[in-house]
C-alpha atoms as a PDB file:
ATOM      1  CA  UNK A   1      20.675  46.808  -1.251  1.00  0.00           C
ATOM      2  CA  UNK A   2      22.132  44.338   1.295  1.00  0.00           C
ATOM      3  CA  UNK A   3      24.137  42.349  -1.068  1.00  0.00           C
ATOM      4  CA  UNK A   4      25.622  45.620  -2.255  1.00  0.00           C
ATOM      5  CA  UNK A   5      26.307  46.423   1.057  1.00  0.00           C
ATOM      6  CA  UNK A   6      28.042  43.374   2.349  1.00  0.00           C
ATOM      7  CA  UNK A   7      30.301  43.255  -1.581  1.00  0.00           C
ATOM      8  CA  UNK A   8      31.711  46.813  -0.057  1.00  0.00           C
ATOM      9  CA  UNK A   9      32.401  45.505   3.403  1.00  0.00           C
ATOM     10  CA  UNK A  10      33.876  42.336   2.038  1.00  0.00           C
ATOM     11  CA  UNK A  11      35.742  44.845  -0.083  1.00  0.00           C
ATOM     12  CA  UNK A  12      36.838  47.754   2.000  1.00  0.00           C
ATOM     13  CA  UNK A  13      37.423  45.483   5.098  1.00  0.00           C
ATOM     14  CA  UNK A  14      39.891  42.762   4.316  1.00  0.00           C
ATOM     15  CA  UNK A  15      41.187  42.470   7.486  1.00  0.00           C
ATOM     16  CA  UNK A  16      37.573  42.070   8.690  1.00  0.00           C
ATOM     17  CA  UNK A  17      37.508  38.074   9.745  1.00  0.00           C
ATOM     18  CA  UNK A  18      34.733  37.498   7.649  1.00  0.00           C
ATOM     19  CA  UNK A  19      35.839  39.445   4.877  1.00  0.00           C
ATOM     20  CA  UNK A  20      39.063  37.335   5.001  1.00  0.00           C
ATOM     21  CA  UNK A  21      37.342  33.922   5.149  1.00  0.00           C
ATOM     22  CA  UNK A  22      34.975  34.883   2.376  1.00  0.00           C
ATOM     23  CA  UNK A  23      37.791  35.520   0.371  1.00  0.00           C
ATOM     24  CA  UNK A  24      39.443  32.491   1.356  1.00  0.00           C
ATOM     25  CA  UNK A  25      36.480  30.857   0.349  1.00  0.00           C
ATOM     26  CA  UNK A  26      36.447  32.520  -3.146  1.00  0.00           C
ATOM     27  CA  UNK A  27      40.003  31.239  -3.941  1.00  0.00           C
ATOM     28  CA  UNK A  28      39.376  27.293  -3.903  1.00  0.00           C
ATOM     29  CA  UNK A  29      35.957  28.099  -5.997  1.00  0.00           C
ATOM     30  CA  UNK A  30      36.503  28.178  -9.426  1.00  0.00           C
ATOM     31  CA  UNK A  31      33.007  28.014 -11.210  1.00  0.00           C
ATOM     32  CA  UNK A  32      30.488  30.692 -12.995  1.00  0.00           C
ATOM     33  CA  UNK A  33      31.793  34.385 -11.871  1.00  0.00           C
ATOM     34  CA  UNK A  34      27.660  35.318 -11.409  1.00  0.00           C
ATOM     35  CA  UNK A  35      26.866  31.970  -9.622  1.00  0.00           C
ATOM     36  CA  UNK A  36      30.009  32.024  -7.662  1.00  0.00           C
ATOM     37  CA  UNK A  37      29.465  35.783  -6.572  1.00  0.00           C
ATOM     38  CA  UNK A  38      25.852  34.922  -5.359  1.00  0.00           C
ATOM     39  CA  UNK A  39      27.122  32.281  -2.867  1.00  0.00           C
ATOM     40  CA  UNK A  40      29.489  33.886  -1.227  1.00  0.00           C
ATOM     41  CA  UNK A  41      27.686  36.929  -1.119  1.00  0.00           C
ATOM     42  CA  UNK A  42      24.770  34.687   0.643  1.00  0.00           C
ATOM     43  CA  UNK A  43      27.635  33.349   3.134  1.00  0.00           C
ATOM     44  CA  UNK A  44      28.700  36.780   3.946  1.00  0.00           C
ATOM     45  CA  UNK A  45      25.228  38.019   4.721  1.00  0.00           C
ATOM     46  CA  UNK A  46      24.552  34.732   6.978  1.00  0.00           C
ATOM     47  CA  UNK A  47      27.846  35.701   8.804  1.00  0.00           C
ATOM     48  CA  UNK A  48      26.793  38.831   9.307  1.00  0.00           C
ATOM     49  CA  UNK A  49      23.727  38.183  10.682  1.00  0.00           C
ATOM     50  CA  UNK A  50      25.115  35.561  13.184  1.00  0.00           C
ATOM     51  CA  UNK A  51      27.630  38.384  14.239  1.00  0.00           C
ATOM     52  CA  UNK A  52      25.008  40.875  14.823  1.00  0.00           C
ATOM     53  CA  UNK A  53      23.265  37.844  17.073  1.00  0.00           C
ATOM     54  CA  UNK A  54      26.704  37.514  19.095  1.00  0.00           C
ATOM     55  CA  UNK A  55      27.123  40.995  19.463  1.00  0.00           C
ATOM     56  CA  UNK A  56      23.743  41.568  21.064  1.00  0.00           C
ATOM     57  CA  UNK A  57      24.732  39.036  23.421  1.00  0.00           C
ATOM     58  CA  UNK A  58      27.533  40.864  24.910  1.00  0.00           C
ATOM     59  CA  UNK A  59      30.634  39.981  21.975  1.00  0.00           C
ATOM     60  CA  UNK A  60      32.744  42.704  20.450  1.00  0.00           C
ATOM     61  CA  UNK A  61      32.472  43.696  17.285  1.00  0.00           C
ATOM     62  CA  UNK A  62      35.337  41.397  15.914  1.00  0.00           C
ATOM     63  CA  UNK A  63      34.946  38.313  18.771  1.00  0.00           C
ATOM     64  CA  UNK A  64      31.600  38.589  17.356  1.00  0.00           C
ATOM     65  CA  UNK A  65      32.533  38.258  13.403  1.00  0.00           C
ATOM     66  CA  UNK A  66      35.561  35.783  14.818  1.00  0.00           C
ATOM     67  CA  UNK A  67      32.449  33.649  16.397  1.00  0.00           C
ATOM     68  CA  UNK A  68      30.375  33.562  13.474  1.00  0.00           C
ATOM     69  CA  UNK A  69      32.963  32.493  11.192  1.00  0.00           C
ATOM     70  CA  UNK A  70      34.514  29.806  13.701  1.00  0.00           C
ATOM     71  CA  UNK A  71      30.645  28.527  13.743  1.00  0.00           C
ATOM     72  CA  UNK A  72      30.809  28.306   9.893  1.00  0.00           C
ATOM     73  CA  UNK A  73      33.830  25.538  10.046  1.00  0.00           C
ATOM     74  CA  UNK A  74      36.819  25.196   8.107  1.00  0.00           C
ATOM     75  CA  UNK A  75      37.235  26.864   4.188  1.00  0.00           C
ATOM     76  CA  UNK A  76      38.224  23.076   3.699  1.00  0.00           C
ATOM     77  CA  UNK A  77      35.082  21.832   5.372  1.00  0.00           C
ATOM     78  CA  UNK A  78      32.976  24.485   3.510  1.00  0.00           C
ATOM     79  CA  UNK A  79      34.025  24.257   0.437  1.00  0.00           C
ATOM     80  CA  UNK A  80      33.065  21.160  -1.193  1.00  0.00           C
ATOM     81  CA  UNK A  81      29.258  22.142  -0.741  1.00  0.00           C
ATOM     82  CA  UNK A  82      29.678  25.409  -2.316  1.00  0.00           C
ATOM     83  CA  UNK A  83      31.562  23.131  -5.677  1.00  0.00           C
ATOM     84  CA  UNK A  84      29.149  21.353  -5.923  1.00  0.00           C
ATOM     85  CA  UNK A  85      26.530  24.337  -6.586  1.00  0.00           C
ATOM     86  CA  UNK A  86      29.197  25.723  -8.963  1.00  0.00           C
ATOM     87  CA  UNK A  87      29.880  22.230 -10.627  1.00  0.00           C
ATOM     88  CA  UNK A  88      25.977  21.927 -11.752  1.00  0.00           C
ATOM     89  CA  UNK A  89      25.644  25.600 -12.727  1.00  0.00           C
ATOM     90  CA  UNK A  90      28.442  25.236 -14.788  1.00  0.00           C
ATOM     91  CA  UNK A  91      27.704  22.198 -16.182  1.00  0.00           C
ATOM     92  CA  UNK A  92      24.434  23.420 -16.878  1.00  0.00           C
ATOM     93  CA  UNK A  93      25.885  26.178 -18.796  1.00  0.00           C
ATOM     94  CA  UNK A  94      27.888  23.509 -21.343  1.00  0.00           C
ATOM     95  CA  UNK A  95      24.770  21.384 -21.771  1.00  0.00           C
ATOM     96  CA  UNK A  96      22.981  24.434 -22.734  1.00  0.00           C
ATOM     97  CA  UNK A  97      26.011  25.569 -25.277  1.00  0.00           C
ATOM     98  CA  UNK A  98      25.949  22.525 -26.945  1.00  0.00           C
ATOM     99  CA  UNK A  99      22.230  21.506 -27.086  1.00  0.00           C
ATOM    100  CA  UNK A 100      21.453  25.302 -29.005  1.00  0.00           C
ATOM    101  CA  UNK A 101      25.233  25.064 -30.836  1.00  0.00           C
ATOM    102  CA  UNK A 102      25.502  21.725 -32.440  1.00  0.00           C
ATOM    103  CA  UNK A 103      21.949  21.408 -34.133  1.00  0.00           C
ATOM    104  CA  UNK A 104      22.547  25.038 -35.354  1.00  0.00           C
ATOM    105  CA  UNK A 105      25.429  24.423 -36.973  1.00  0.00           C
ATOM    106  CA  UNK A 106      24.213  21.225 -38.824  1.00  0.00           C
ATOM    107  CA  UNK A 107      21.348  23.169 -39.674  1.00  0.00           C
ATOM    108  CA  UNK A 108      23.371  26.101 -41.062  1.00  0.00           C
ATOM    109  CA  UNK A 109      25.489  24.269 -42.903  1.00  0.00           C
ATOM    110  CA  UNK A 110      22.354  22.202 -44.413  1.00  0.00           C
ATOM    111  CA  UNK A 111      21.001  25.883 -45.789  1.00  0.00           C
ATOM    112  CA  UNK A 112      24.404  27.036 -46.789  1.00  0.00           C
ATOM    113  CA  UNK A 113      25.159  23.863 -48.961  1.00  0.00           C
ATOM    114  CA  UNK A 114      21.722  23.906 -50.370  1.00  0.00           C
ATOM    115  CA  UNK A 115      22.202  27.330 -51.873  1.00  0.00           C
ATOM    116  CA  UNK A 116      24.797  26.448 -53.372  1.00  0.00           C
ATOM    117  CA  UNK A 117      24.229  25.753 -57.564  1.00  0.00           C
ATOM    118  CA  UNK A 118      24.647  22.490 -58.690  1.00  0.00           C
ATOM    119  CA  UNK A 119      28.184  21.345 -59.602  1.00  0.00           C
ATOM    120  CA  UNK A 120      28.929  20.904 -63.782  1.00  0.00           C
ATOM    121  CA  UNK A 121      29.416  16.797 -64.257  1.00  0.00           C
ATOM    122  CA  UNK A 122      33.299  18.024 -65.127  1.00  0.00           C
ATOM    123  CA  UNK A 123      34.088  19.641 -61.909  1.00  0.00           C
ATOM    124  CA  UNK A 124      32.615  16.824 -59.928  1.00  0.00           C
ATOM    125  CA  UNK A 125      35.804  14.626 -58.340  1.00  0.00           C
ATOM    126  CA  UNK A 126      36.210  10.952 -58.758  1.00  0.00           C
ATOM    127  CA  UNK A 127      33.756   8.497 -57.458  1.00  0.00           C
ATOM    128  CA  UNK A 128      35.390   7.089 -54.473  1.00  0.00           C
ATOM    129  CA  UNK A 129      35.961  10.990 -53.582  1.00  0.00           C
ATOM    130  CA  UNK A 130      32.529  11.296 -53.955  1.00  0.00           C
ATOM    131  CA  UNK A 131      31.245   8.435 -51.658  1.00  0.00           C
ATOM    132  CA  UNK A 132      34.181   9.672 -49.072  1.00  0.00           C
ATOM    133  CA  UNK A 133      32.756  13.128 -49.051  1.00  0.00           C
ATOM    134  CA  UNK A 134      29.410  11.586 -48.497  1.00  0.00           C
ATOM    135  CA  UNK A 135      29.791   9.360 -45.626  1.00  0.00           C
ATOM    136  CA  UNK A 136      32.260  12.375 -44.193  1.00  0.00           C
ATOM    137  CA  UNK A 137      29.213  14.325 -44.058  1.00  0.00           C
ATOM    138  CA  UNK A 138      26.628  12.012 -42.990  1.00  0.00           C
ATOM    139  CA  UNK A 139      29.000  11.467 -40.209  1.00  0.00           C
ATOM    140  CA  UNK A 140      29.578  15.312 -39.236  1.00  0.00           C
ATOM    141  CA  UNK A 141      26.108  15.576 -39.373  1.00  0.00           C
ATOM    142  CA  UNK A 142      25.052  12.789 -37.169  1.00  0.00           C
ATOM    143  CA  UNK A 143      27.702  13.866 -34.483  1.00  0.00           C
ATOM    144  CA  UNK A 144      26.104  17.352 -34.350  1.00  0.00           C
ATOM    145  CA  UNK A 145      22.728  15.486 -33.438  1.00  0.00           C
ATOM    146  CA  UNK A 146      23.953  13.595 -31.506  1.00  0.00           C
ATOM    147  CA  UNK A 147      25.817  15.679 -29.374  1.00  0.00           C
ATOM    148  CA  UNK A 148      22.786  18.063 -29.151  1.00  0.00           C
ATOM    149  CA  UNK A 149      20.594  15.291 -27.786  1.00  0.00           C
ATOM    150  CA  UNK A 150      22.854  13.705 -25.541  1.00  0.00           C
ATOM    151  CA  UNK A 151      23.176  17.788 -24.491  1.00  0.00           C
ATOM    152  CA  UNK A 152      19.728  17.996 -23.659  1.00  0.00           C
ATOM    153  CA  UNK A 153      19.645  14.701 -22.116  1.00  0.00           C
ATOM    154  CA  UNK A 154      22.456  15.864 -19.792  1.00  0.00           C
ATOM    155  CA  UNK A 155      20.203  18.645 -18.825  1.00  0.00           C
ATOM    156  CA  UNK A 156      17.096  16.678 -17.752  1.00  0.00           C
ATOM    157  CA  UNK A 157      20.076  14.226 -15.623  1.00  0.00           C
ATOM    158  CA  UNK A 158      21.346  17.103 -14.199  1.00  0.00           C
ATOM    159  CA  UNK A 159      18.412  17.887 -12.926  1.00  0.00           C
ATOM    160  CA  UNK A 160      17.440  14.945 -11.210  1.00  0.00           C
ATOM    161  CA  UNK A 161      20.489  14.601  -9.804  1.00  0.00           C
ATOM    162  CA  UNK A 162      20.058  17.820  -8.136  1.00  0.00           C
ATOM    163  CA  UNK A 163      16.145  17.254  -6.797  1.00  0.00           C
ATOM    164  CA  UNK A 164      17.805  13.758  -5.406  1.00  0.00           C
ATOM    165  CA  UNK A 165      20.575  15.009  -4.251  1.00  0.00           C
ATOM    166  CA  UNK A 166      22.569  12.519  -6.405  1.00  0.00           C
ATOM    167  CA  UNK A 167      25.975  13.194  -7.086  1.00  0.00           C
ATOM    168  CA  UNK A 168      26.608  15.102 -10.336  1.00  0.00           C
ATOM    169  CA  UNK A 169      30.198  13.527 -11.269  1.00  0.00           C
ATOM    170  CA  UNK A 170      29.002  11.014 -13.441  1.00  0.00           C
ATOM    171  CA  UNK A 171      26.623  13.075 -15.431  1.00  0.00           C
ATOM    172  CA  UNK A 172      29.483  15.634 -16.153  1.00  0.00           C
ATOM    173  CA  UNK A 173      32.095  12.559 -16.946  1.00  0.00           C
ATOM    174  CA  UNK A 174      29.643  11.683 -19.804  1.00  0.00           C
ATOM    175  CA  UNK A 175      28.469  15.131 -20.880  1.00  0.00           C
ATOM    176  CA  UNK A 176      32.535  15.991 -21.506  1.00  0.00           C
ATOM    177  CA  UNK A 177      32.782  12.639 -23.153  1.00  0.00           C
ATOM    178  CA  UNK A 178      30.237  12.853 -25.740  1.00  0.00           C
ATOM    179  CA  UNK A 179      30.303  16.700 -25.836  1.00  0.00           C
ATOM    180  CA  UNK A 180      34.217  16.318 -27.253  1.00  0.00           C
ATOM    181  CA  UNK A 181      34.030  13.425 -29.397  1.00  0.00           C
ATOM    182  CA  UNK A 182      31.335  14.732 -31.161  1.00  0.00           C
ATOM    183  CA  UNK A 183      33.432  18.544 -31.387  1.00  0.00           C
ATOM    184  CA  UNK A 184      36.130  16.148 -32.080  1.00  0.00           C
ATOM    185  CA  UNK A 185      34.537  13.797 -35.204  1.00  0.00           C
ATOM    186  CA  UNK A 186      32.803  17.144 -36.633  1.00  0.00           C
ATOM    187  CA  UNK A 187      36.302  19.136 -36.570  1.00  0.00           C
ATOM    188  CA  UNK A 188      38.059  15.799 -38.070  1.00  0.00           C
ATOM    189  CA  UNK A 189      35.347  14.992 -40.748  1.00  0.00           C
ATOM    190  CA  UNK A 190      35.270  18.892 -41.789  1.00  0.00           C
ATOM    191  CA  UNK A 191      38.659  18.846 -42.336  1.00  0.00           C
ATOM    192  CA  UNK A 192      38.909  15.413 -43.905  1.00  0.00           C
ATOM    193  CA  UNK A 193      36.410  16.538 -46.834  1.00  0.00           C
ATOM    194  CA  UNK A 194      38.527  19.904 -46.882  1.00  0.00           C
ATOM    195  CA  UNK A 195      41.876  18.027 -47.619  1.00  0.00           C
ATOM    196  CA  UNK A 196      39.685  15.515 -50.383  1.00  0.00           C
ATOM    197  CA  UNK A 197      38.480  17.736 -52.021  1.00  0.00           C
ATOM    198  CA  UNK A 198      39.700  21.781 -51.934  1.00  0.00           C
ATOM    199  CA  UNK A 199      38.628  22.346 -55.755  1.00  0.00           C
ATOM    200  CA  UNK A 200      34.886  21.688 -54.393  1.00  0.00           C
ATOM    201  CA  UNK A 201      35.499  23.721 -51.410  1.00  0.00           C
ATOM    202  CA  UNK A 202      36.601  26.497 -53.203  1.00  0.00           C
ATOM    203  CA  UNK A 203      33.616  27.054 -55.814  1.00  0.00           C
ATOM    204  CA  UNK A 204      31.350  26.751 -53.112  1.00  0.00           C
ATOM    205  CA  UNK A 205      32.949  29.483 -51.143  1.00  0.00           C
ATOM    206  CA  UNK A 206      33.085  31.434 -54.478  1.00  0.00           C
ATOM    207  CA  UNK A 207      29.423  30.365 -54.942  1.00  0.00           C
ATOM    208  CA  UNK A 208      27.569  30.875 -51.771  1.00  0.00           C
ATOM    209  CA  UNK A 209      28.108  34.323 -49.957  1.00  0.00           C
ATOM    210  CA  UNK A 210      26.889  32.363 -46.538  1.00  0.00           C
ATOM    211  CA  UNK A 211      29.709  29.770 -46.407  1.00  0.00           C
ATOM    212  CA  UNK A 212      32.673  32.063 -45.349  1.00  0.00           C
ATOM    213  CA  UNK A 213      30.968  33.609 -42.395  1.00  0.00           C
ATOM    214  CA  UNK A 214      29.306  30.372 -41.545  1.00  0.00           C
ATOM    215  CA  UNK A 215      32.837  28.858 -41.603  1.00  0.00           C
ATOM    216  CA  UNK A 216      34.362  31.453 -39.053  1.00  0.00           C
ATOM    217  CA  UNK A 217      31.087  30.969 -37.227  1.00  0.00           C
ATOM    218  CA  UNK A 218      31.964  27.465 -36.945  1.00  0.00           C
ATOM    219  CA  UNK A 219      35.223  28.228 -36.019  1.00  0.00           C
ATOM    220  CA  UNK A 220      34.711  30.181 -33.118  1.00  0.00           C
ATOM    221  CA  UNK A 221      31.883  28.068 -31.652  1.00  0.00           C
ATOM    222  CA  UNK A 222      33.825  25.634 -31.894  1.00  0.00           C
ATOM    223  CA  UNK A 223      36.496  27.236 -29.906  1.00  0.00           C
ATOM    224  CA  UNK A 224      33.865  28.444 -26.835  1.00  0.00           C
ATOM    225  CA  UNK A 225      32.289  24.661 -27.237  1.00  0.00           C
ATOM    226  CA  UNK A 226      35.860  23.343 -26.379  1.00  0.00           C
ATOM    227  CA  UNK A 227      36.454  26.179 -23.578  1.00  0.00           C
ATOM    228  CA  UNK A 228      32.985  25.342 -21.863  1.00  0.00           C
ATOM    229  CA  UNK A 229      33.901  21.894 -21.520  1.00  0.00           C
ATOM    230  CA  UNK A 230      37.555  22.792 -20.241  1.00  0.00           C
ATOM    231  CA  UNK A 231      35.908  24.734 -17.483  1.00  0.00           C
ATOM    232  CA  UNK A 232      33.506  22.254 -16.693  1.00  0.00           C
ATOM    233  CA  UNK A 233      36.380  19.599 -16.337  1.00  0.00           C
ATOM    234  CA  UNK A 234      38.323  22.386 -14.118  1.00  0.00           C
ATOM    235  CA  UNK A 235      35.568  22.829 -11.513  1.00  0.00           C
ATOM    236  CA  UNK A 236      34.546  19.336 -10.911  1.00  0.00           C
ATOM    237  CA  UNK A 237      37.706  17.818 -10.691  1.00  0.00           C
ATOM    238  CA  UNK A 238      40.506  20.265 -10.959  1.00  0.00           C
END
């Protein structure tokens, strides 16, 4: 009930001095909306209460929100401690993606290609094709478990940094690093076997009912894999 009622006088007062540096606040934040929300929502009821304190103590109503917000220091001041909340909970977030993503989609693919029936000796393409296609997806396959572990991994470090109050910068540096090259060599490596070999491609999608959805399933996590790490870039060092 209280945070509800300090989001409506954040909301409904916004020339309110604590409504105003709230939302000051709230502009230099990018991170998680949720995360984000609960911080400043904390702030405002801290402010609030410290107004209350200078109002018993003889303050108007505004010199007392003025007070508490001048006590609170600078947005500039403020902010960085509030980033780095949102850096780890958003960071957090891509680890997460991309340790329950990557393995999945290895793993789908491994069912999807093993329903598949076996291909007649006269469809099957050349033999350096065939030892291309091979190591193409060894490789795609070994990125995805890769970048699931190194996910997890990035997880546990995260969470050490926080209990030691480490900084998290490094962490996230490698987390983007590893998270996109291994997008990066399972997009190139998928398309690669596409472009060696479409004939194959096509009976299989012909053959297999699951390899068409799996594909746009791909696709798209694909997509929110490369948008996680884009924000997670954005609010540690944008």
């Amino acid at each position: 009930m209280r945070r509800a009622a300090t989001a409506r006088t954040v909301a409904l007062a916004p020339d309110d001095p604590i409504a105003s540096y709230v939302s000051a606040l709230a502009d230099v934040l990018p991170g998680p909306r949720r995360t984000r929300a609960d911080l400043l929502t904390e702030l405002a009821d801290g402010l609030h209460d410290a107004a209350v304190a200078h109002t018993r103590a003889g303050l108007s109503s505004r010199e007392a929100r003025a007070r508490a917000v001048e006590e609170s220091g600078p947005v500039a001041e403020v902010a960085p401690g509030f980033r780095a909340e949102l850096v780890a909970a958003q960071s957090r977030r891509t680890a997460m993606l991309f340790a329950l993503s990557l393995p999945a989609m290895v793993l789908g693919w491994t069912v999807a290609w093993s329903a598949v029936p076996p291909t007649p000796p006269a469809a099957l393409p050349d033999g350096a094709t065939r030892v291309a296609v091979g190591v193409l997806s060894q490789v795609t396959d070994w990125s995805g478990v890769a970048g699931g572990v190194s996910a997890v991994l990035t997880i546990g470090l995260l969470m050490w940094a926080g209990r030691l109050r480490r900084s998290v910068g490094p962490v996230i540096a490698l987390q983007a690093g590893v998270g996109a090259l291994a997008v990066v060599v399972s997009l190139g490596c998928s398309t690669a076997m596409v472009l060696l070999n479409p004939q194959q491609v096509a009976r299989v999608v012909e053959a297999s009912a699951l390899v068409l959805p799996l594909g746009v399933a791909t696709f798209a996590l694909t997509g929110w894999q490369l948008a996680s790490l884009w924000r997670t870039y954005r609010v540690a060092f944008g």
